[in-house]
Protein backbone atom coordinates (compact mmCIF):
# COMPACT_ATOMS: atom_id res chain seq x y z
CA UNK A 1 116.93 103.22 95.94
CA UNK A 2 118.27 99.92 96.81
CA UNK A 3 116.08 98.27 99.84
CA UNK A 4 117.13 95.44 102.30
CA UNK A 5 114.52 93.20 103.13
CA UNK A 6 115.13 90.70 106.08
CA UNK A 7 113.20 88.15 108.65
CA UNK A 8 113.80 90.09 112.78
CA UNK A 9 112.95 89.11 115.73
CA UNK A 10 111.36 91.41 118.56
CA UNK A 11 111.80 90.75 122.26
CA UNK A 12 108.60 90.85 123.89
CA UNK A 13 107.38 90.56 127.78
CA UNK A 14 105.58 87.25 125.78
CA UNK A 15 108.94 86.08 124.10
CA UNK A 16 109.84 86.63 120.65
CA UNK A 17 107.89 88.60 118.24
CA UNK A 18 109.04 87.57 114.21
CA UNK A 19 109.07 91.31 111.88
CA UNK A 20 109.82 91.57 108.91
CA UNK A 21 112.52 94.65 108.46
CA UNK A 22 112.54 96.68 105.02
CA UNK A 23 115.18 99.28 105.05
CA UNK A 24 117.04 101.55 102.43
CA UNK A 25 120.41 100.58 102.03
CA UNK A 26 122.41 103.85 102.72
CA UNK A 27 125.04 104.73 105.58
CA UNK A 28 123.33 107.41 106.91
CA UNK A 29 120.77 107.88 109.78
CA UNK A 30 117.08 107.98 108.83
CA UNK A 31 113.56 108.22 110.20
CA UNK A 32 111.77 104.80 110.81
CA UNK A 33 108.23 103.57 110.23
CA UNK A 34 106.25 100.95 112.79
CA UNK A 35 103.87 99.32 110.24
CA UNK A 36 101.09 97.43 111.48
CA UNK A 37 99.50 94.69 110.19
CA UNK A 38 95.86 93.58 108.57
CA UNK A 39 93.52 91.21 110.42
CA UNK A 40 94.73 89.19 107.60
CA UNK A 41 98.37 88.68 109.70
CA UNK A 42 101.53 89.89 108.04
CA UNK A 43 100.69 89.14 104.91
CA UNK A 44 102.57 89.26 101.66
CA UNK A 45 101.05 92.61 100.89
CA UNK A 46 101.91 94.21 104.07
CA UNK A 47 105.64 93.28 103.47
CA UNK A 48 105.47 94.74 100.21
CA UNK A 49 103.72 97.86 101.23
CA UNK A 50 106.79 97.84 104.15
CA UNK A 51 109.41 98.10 100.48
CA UNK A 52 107.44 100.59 99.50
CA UNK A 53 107.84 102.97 102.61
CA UNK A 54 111.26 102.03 102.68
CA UNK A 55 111.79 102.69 99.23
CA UNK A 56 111.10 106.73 99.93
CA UNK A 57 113.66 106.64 102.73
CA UNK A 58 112.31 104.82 105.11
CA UNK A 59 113.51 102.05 108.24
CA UNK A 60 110.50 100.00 108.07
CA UNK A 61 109.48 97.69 110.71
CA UNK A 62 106.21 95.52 110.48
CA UNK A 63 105.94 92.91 113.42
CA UNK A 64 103.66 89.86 113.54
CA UNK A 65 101.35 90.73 115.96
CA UNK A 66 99.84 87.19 116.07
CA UNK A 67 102.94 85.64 117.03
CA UNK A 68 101.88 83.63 119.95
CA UNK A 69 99.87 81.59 117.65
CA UNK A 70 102.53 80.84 115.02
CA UNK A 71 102.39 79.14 112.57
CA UNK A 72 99.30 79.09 111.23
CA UNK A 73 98.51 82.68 111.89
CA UNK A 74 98.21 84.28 108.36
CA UNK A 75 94.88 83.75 106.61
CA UNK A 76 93.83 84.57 102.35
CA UNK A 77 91.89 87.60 101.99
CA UNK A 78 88.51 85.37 101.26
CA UNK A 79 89.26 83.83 105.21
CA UNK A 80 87.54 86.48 106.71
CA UNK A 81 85.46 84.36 109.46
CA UNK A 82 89.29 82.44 110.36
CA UNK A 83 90.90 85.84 110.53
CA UNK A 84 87.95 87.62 112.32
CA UNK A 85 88.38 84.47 114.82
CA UNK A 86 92.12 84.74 115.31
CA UNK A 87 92.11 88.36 115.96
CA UNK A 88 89.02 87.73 118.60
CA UNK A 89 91.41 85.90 120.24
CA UNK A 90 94.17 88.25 120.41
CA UNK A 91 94.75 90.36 124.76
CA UNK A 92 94.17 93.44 123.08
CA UNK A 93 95.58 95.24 126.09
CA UNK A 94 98.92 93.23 125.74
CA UNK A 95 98.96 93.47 122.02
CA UNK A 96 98.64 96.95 122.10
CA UNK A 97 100.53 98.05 124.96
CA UNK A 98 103.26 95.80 125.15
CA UNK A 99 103.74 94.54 121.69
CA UNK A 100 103.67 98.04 119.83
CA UNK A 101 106.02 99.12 123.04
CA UNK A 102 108.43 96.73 121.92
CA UNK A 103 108.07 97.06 118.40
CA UNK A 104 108.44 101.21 119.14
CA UNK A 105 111.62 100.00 121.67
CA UNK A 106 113.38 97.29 118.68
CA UNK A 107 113.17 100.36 115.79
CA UNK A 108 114.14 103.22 118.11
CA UNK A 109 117.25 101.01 118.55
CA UNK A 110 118.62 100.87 115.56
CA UNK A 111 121.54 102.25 114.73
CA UNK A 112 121.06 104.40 111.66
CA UNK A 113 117.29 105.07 112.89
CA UNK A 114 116.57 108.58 114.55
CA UNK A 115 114.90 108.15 117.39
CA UNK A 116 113.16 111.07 117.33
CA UNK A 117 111.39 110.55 114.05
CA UNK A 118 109.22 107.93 114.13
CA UNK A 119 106.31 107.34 112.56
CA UNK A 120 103.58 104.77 112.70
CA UNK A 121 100.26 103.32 109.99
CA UNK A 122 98.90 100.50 109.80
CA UNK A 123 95.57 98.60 107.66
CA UNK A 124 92.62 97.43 108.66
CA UNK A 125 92.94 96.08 112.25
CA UNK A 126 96.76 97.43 111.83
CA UNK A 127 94.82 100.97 111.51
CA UNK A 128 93.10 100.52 114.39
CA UNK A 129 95.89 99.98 116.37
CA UNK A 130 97.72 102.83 114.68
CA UNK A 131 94.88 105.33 115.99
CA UNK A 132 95.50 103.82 119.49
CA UNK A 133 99.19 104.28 119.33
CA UNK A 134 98.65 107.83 118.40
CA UNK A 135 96.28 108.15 121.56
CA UNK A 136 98.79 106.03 124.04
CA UNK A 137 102.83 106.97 123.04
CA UNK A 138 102.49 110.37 121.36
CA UNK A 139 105.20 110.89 123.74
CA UNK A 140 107.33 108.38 121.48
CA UNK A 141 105.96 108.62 118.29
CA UNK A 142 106.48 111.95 115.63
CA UNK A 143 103.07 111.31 113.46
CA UNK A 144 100.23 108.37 112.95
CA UNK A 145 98.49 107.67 109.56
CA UNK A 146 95.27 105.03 110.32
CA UNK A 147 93.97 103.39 107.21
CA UNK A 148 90.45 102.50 107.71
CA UNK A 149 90.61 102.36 111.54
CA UNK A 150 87.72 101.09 113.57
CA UNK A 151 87.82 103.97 116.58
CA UNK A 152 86.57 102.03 119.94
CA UNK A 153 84.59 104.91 122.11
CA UNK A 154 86.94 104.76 124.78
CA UNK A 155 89.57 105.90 121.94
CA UNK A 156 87.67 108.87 120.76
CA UNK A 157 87.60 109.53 124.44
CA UNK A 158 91.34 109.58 124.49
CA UNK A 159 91.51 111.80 121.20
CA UNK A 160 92.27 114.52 124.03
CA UNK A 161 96.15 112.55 124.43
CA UNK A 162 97.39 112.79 121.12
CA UNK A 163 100.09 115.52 120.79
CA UNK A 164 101.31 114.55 117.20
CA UNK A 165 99.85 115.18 113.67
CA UNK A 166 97.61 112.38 112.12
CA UNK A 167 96.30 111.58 109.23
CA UNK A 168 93.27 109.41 108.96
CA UNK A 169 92.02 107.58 105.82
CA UNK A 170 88.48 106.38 105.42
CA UNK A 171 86.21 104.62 102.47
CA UNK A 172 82.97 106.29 102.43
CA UNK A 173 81.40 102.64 101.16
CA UNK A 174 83.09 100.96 104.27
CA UNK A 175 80.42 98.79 105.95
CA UNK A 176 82.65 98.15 109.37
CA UNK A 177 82.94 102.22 110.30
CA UNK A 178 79.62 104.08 109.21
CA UNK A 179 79.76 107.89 107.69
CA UNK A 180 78.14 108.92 111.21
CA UNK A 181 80.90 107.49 113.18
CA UNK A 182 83.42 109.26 110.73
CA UNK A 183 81.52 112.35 111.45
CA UNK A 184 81.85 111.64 115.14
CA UNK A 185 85.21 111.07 114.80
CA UNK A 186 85.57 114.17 112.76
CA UNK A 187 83.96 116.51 115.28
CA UNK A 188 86.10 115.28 118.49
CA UNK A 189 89.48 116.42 116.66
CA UNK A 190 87.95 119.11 115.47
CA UNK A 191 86.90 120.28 118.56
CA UNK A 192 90.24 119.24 120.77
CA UNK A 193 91.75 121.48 118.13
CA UNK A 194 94.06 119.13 116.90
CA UNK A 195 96.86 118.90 114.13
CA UNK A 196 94.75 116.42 112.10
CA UNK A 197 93.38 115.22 108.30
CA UNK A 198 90.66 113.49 107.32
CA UNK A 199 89.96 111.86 104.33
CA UNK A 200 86.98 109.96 102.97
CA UNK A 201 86.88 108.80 99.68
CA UNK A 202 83.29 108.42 98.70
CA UNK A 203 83.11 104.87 96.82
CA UNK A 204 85.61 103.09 98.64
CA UNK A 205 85.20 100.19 100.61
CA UNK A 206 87.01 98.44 103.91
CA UNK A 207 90.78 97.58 102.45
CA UNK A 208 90.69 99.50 99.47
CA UNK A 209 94.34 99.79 99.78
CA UNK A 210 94.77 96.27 99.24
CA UNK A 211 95.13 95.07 95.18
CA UNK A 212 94.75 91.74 96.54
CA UNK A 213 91.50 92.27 98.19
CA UNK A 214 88.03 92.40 95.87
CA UNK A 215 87.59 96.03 97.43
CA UNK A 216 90.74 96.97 96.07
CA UNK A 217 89.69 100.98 94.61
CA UNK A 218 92.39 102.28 92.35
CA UNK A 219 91.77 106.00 92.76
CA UNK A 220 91.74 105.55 96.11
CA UNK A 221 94.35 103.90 96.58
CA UNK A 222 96.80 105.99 94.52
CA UNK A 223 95.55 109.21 96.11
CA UNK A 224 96.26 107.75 99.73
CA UNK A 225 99.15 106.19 98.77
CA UNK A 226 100.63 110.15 97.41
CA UNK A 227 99.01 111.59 100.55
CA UNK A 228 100.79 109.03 103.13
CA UNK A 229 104.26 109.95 101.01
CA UNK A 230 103.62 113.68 101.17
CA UNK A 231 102.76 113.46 104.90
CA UNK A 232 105.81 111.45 105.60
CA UNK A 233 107.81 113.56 103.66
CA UNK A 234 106.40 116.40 105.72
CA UNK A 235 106.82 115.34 109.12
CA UNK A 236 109.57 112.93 109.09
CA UNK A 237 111.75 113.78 106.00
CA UNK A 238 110.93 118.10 105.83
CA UNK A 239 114.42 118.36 103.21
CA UNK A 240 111.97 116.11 100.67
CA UNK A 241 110.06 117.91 98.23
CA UNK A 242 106.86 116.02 96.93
C-alpha cells in the first residue's frame, strides 16, 4: 500500500500544534488513528511506527505534544533526565484535555476519515495519555491501545468512564509500573466489567517496542505489534481478516 507522509499543523487553544500525518493513499473513506508520542518527543520512531499503522489502512495522526517548547523539544533515547525534565514541565491538564481535543477535532475532520472510527495508542508517556483519553472522550473515540502506560490513581478511579474496548500492553520487567500496580489495574476493569485485554509479557522492559531503545524485546515487540493489528482490524476495519 502506497503511504503519504507529510509535516500538519493542529490548531490549538495554545496556537499551532506541528503533526506529522501518515496516510494510505486511496480515494476512499477510512478509519483514523491519534498516535501519541514518547517522553522522547515525536521522534523518528514514532513517525515510522505512524507508516506502519497507516500502512494496514490507516489515517494516522501523531501531534507534537511539546510544541510550545519548539525547537529543541525532541531528546535521544540515552537523554532520559532532559526528556524526564521537559515532560515535568508540560500543563498536563491542557496537554491532555485540550491538545488530544484538538488532535481528536483536526483527524475527525478529514475528509476521507470516518468520524466514527477512531482509534487512539500511544508509547511510553504517549500510553499514558492514551489510557486517559480512553477514560475522558470515550464518547469520541471507537477503541484505545496503551503501551506501557503509567495509570495515575485518579485514572484507575475513572476506569468506571470508559465505554470503548481497550487493549493494554505491559512489560513484566518494567521498573516505572510494578506487577502489583498491573494487578491493580487488572482487578478495577475486571470488576467494572469492562470490554478490556491485558497483556504482560514477562521479560520485557519500559519501551520494549522501541528497536532504538536498549530495552528493545523482539518477541515482545512482534507479538504486540500482531495484537495492536488484529485489534485494529477488529474494531475499526471488521471486513479485515488477520
Amino acid at each position: 500500500m502506497q503511504v503519504e507522509q507529510k509535516e500538519v499543523v493542529i490548531s490549538t487553544p495554545d496556537g499551532k500544534m506541528p503533526a506529522f500525518l501518515s496516510t494510505p493513499i486511496e480515494d476512499r473513506r477510512k478509519p483514523g488513528i491519534l498516535l501519541l508520542m514518547e517522553a522522547f518527543g515525536l521522534t523518528q520512531h514514532i513517525k515510522d511506527v505512524a507508516a506502519r499503522i497507516a500502512n494496514e489502512g490507516y489515517e494516522v495522526v501523531a501531534p507534537d505534544l511539546y510544541y510550545r517548547e519548539l525547537p529543541n523539544n525532541k531528546f535521544a533515547y540515552d537523554e532520559v533526565e532532559l526528556a524526564k525534565a521537559m515532560m515535568s514541565r508540560l500543563d498536563f491538564r491542557k496537554t491532555m484535555e485540550e491538545d488530544i481535543k484538538a488532535a481528536l477535532d483536526y483527524i475527525k475532520s478529514r475528509s476521507l476519515v470516518e468520524p466514527d472510527r477512531i482509534g487512539v495508542t500511544g508509547f511510553c508517556f504517549g500510553g499514558s495519555m492514551a489510557f486517559y483519553a480512553a477514560t475522558r472522550f470515550s464518547s469520541e473515540i471507537a477503541l484505545a491501545a496503551p503501551f506501557y502506560s503509567v495509570v495515575l490513581d485518579e485514572w484507575l478511579e475513572a476506569v468506571r468512564n470508559i465505554t470503548i474496548p481497550i487493549y493494554l500492553f505491559f512489560g513484566g520487567a518494567d521498573p516505572f509500573i510494578p506487577g502489583e500496580r498491573i494487578k491493580q489495574i487488572d482487578s478495577r476493569f475486571q470488576e467494572l466489567n469492562k470490554n478490556y485485554r491485558l497483556k504482560v509479557y514477562p521479560d520485557a522492559d519500559h519501551g520494549f517496542f522501541c528497536q532504538e531503545r536498549s530495552s528493545y524485546n523482539q518477541l515482545a515487540a512482534e507479538d504486540s505489534w500482531q495484537e495492536l493489528r488484529q485489534f485494529l482490524a477488529k474494531h475499526l476495519h471488521p471486513t479485515l481478516d488477520y
